[in-house]
Protein backbone atom coordinates (compact mmCIF):
# COMPACT_ATOMS: atom_id res chain seq x y z
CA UNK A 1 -21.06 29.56 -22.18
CA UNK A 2 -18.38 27.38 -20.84
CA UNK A 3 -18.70 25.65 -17.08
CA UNK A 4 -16.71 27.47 -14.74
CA UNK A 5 -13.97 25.42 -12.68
CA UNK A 6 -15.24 24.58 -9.50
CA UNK A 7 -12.09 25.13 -7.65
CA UNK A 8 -10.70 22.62 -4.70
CA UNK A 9 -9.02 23.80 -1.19
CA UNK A 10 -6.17 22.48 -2.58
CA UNK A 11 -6.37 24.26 -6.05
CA UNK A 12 -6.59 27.65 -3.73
CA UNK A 13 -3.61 26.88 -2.06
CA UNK A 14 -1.93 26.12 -4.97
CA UNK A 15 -3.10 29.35 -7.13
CA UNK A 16 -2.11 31.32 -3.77
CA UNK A 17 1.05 30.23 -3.73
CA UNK A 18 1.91 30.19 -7.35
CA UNK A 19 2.28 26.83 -7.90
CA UNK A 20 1.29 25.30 -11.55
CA UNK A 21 -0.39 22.47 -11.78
CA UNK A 22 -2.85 20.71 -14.21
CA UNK A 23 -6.20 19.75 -12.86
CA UNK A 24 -7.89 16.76 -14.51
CA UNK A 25 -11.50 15.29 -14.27
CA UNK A 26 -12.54 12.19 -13.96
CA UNK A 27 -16.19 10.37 -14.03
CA UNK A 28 -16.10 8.22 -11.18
CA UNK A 29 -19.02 6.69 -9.61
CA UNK A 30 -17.93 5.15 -6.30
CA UNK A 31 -14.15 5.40 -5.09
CA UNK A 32 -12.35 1.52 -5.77
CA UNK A 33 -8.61 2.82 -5.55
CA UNK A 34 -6.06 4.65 -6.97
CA UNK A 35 -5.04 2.31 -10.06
CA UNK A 36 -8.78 2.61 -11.09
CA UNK A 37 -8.50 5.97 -11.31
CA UNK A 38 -4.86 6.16 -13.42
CA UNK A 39 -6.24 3.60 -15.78
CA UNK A 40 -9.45 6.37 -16.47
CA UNK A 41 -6.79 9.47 -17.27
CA UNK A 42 -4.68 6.43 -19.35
CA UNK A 43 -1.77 7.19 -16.81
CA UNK A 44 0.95 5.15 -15.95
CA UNK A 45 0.82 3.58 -12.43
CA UNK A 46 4.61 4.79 -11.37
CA UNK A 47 3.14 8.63 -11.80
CA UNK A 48 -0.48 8.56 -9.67
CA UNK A 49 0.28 8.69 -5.93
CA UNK A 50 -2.05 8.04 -3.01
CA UNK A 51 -2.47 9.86 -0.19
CA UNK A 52 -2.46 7.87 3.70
CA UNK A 53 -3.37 8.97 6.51
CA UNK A 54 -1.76 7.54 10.03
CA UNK A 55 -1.79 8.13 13.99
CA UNK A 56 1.62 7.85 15.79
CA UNK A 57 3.12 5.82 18.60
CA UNK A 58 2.74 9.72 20.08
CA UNK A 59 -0.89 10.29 19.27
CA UNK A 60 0.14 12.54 16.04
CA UNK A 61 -1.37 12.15 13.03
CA UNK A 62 1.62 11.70 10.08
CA UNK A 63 0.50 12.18 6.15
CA UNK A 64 2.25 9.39 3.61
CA UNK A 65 2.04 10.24 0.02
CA UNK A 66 3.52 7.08 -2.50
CA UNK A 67 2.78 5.45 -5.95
CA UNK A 68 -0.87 3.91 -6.02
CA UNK A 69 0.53 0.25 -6.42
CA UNK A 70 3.13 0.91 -3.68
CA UNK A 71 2.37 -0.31 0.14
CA UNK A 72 3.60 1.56 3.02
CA UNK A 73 6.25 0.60 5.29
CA UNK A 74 5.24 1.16 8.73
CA UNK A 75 8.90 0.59 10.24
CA UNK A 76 10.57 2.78 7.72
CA UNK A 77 7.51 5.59 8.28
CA UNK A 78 8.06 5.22 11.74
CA UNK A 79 11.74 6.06 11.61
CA UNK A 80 11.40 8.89 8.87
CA UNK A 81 8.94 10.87 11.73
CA UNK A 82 11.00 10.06 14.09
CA UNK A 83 8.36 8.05 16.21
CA UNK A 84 8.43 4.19 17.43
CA UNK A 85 5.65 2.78 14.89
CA UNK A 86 2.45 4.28 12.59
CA UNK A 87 -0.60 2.68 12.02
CA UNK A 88 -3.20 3.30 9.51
CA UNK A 89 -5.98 5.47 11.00
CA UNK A 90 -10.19 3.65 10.48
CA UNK A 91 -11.60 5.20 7.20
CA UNK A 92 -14.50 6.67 9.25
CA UNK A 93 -11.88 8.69 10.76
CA UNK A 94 -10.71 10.29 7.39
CA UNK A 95 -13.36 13.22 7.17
CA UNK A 96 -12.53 14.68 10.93
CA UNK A 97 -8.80 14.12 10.86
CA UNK A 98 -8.26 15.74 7.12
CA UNK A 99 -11.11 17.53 6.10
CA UNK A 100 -11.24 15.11 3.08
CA UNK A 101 -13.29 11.93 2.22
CA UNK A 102 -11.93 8.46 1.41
CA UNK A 103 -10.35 8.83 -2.22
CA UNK A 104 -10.58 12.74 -2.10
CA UNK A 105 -7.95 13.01 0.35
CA UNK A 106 -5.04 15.18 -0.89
CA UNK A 107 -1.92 16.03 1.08
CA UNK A 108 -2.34 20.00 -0.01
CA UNK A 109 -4.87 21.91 2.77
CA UNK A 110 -6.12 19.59 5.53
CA UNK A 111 -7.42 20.95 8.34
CA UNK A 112 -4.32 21.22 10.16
CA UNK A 113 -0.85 20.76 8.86
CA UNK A 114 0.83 17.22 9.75
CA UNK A 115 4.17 16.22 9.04
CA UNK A 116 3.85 14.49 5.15
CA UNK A 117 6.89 12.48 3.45
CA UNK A 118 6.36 12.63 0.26
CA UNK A 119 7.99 8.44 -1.00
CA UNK A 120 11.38 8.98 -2.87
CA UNK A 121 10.28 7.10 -5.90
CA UNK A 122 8.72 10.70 -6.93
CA UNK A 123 11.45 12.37 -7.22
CA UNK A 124 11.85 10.04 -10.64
CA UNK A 125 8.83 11.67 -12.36
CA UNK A 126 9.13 14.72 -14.06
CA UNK A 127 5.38 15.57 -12.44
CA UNK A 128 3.16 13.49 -10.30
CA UNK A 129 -0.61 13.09 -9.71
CA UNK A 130 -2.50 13.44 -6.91
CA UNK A 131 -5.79 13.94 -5.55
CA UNK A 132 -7.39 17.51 -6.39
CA UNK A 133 -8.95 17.52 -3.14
CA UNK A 134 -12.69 15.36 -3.95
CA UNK A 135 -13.57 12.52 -5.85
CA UNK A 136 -13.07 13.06 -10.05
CA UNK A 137 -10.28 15.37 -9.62
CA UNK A 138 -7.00 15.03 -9.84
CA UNK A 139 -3.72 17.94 -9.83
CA UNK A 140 -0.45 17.11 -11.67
CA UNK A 141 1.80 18.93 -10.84
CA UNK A 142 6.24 19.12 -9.98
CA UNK A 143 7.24 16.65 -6.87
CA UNK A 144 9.21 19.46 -5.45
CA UNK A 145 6.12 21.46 -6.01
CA UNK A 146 4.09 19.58 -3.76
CA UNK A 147 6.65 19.09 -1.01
CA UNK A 148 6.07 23.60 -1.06
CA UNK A 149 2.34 22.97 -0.98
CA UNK A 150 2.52 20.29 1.43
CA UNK A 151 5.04 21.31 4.30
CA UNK A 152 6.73 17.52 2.70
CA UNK A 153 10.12 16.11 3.35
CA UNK A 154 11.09 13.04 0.63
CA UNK A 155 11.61 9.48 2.44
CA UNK A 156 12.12 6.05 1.96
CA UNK A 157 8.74 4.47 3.03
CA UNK A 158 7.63 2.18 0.72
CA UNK A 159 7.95 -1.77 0.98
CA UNK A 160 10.60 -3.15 -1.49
């Protein structure tokens, strides 16, 4: 008999609202980083996108989802939530802020919806991947897909 899916918080969402995706598994015995994990599904680097978490000049918390061998631009982050500067939040703030662990942390379903920009760059792939929600799992699925499951708006935030 076959293993049944053991499905995400972010595959619910998705299923709920309709959205298709792929999910993919990977073996993956402690988190390094997201090219790690592209090079185990044999995907290229410009499609697998990380997920960042940051706290606001305002106390907010803002999402940042961009190409694994991208880096973030805190001045153009800034600007595109309309605060004066973003930094990173500490890793052992991940879990309580999102709901997610370090290199499980998807955009889709955190505990509370923050404002996510999704980086422009995937608007160039046909579908993306991103983190299914826990460590081995991945979703592929549209951009404009995940800007619905997400709450997202596309922005410039990446360094050039």
């Amino acid at each position: 008999m076959a293993k049944k899916e053991v499905k995400t918080n972010a595959m619910r969402i998705l299923d709920t609202m309709k959205i298709p995706y792929k999910h993919h598994e990977y073996e993956c015995k402690e988190f390094v980083d997201g090219i790690q994990i592209a090079d185990s599904l044999g995907q290229s680097h410009e499609k697998v996108f990380k997920t960042l978490v940051t706290i606001g000049a305002d106390h907010n918390y803002y999402v940042f989802v961009l190409p694994i061998e991208k880096e973030l631009d805190f001045k153009k982050c800034a600007k595109s939530v309309g605060v004066k500067n973003v930094e990173m939040i500490p890793v052992k703030d991940i879990n309580k802020v999102t709901g997610y662990i370090r290199g499980g942390t998807t955009s889709i379903g955190m505990k509370k919806q923050y404002v996510t920009r999704v980086a422009i760059e995937a608007k160039e792939q046909d579908t993306i991947y991103v983190s299914g929600g826990r460590i081995g799992s991945q979703l592929e699925l549209a951009p404009d897909d995940l800007l619905k499951a997400d709450k997202g708006e596309y922005a410039d935030i990446t360094r050039n």
